[in-house]
C-alpha atoms as a PDB file:
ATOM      1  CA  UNK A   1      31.780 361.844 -30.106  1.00  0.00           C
ATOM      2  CA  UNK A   2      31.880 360.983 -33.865  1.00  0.00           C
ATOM      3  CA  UNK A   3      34.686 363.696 -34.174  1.00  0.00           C
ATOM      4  CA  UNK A   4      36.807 361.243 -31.890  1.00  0.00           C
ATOM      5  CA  UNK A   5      35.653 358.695 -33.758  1.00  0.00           C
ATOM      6  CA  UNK A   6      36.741 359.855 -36.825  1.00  0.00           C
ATOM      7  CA  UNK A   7      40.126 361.405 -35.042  1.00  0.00           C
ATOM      8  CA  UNK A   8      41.211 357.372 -34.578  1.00  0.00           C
ATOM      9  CA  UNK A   9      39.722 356.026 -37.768  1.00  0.00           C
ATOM     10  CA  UNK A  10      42.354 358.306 -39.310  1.00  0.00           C
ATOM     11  CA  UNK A  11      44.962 357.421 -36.829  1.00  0.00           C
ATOM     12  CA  UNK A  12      44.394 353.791 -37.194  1.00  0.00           C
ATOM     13  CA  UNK A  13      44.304 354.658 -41.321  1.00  0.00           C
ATOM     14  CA  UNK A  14      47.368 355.938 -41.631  1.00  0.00           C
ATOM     15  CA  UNK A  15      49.227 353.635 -39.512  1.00  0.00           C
ATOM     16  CA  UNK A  16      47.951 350.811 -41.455  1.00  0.00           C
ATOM     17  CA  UNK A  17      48.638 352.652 -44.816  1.00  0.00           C
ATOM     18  CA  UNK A  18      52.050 353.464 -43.951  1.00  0.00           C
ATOM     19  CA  UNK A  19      52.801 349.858 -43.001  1.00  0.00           C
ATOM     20  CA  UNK A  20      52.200 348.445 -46.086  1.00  0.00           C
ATOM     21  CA  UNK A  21      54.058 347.640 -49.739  1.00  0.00           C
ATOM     22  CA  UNK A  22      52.667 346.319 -52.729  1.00  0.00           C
ATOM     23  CA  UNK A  23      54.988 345.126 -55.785  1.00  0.00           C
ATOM     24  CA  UNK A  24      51.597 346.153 -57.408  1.00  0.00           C
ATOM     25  CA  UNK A  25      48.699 347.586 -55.380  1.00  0.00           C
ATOM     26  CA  UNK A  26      45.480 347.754 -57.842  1.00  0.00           C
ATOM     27  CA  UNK A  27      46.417 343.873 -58.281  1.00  0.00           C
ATOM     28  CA  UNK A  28      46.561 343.018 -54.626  1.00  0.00           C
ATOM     29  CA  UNK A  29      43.546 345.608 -54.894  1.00  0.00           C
ATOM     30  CA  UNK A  30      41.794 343.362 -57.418  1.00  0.00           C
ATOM     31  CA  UNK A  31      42.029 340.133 -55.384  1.00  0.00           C
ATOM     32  CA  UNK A  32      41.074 341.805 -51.868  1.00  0.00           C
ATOM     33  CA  UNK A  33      38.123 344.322 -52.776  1.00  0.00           C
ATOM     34  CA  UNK A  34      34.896 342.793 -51.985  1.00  0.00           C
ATOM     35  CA  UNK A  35      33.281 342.446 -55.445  1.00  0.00           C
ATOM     36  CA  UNK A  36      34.310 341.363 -58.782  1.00  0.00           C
ATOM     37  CA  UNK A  37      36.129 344.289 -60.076  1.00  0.00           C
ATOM     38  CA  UNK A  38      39.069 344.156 -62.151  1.00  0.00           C
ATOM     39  CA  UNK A  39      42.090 346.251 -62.112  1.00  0.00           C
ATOM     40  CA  UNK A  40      40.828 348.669 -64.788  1.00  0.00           C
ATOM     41  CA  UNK A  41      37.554 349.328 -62.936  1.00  0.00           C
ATOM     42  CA  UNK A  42      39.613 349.695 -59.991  1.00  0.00           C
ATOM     43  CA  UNK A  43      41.809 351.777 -61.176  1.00  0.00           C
ATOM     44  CA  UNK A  44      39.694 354.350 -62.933  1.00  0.00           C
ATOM     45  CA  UNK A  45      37.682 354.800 -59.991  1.00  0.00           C
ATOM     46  CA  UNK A  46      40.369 355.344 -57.882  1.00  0.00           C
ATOM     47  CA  UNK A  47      42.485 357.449 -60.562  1.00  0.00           C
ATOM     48  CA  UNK A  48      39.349 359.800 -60.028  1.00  0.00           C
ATOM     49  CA  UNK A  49      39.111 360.259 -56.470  1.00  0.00           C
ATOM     50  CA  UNK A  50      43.082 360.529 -56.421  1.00  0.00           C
ATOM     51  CA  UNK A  51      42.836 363.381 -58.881  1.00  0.00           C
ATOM     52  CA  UNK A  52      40.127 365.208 -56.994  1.00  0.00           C
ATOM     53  CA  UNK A  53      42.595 365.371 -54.470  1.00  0.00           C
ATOM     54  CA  UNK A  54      45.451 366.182 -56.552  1.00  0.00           C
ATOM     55  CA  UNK A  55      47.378 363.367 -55.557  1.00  0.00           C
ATOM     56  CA  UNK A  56      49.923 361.858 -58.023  1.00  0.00           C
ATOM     57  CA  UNK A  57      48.886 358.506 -59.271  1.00  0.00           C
ATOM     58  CA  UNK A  58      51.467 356.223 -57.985  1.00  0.00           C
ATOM     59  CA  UNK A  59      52.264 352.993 -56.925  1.00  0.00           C
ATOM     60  CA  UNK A  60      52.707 354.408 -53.422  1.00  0.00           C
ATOM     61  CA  UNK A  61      49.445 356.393 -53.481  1.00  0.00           C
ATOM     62  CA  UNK A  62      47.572 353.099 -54.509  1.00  0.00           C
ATOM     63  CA  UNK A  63      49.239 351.369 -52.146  1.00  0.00           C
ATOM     64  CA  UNK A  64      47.902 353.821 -49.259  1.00  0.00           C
ATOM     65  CA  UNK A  65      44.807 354.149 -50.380  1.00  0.00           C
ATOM     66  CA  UNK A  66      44.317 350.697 -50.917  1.00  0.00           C
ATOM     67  CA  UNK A  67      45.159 350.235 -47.139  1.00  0.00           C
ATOM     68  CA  UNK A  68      43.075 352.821 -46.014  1.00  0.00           C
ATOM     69  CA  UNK A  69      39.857 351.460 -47.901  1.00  0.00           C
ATOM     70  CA  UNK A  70      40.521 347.595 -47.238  1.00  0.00           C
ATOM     71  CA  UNK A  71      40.662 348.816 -43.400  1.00  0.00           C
ATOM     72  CA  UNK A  72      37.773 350.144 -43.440  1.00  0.00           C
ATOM     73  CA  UNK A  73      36.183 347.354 -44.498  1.00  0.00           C
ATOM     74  CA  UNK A  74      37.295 345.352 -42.158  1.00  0.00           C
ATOM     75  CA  UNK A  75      36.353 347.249 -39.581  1.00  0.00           C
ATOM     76  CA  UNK A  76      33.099 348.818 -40.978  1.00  0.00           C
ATOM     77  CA  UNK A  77      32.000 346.250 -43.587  1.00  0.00           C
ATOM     78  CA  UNK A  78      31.198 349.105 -46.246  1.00  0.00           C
ATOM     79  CA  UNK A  79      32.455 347.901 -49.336  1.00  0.00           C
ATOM     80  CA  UNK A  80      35.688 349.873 -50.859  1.00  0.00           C
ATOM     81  CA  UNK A  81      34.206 350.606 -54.135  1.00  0.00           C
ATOM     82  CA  UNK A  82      31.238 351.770 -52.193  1.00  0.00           C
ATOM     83  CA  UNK A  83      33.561 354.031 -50.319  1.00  0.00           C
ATOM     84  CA  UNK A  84      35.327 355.288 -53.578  1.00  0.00           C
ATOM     85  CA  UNK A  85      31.959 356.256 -55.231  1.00  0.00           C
ATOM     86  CA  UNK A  86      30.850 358.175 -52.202  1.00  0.00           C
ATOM     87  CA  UNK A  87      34.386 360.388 -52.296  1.00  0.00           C
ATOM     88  CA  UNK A  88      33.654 360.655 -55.868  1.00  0.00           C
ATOM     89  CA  UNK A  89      30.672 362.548 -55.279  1.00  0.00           C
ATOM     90  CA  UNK A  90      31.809 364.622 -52.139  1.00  0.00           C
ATOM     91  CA  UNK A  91      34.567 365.582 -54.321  1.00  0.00           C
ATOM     92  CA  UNK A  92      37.659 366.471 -52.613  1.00  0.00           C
ATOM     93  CA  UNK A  93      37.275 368.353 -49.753  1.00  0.00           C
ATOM     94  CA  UNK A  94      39.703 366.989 -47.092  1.00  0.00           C
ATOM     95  CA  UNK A  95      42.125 364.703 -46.915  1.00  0.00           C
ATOM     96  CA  UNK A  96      41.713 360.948 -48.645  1.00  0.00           C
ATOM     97  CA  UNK A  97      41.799 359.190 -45.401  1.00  0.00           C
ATOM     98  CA  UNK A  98      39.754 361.696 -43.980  1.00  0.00           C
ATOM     99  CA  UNK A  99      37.096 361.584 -46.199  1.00  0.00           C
ATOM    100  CA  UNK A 100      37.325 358.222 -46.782  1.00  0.00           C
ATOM    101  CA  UNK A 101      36.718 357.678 -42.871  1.00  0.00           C
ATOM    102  CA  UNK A 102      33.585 360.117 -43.501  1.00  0.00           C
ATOM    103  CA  UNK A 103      32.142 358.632 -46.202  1.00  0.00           C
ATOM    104  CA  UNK A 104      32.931 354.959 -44.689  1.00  0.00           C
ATOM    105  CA  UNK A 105      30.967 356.000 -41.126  1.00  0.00           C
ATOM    106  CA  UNK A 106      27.600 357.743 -43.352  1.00  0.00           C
ATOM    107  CA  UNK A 107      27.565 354.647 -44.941  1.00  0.00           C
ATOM    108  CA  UNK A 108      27.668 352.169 -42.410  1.00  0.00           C
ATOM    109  CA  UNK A 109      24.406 354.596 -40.521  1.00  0.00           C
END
């Protein structure tokens, strides 16, 4: 059951993630993310989870992830940063939506 669960959390993810362009993501990032982080804070923390996973930092790769993590939000109501710190620890075993939908559905338990 939470295998299918995760299966379209991932789905839904990537459609979303694909669908979406940012003339700059960690702003739009900065402005959407529950909390009052700036773009720095943002950025670093994501810069580390994207390296973990040996993703290039790009505007494209912010732009997905930001999707991915702002979705989840909206549909779980875990915080993104909260979602970034728990990748951060887990390191980078999987994909970032993947573990992103992992980390999103321990948190909301």
């Amino acid at each position: 059951m939470m295998q299918m669960k995760l299966l379209l959390i991932v789905c839904t993810l990537l459609v979303a993630a694909s669908a979406v362009e940012a003339s700059d993501a960690l702003e739009k990032m900065a402005t959407v993310f529950v909390g009052n982080y700036s773009r720095a804070e943002i950025k670093a923390e994501l810069d580390s989870v994207l390296r973990l996973h040996g993703m290039p930092r790009s505007e494209e790769n912010y732009s997905r992830s930001g999707s991915v993590l702002v979705s989840l939000r909206k549909s779980y109501g875990v915080r993104e940063m909260d979602i970034l710190s728990c990748m951060k620890g887990a390191g980078g075993h999987g994909s970032f939506p993947d573990l992103a939908a992992i980390c999103c559905v321990t948190l909301a338990e």
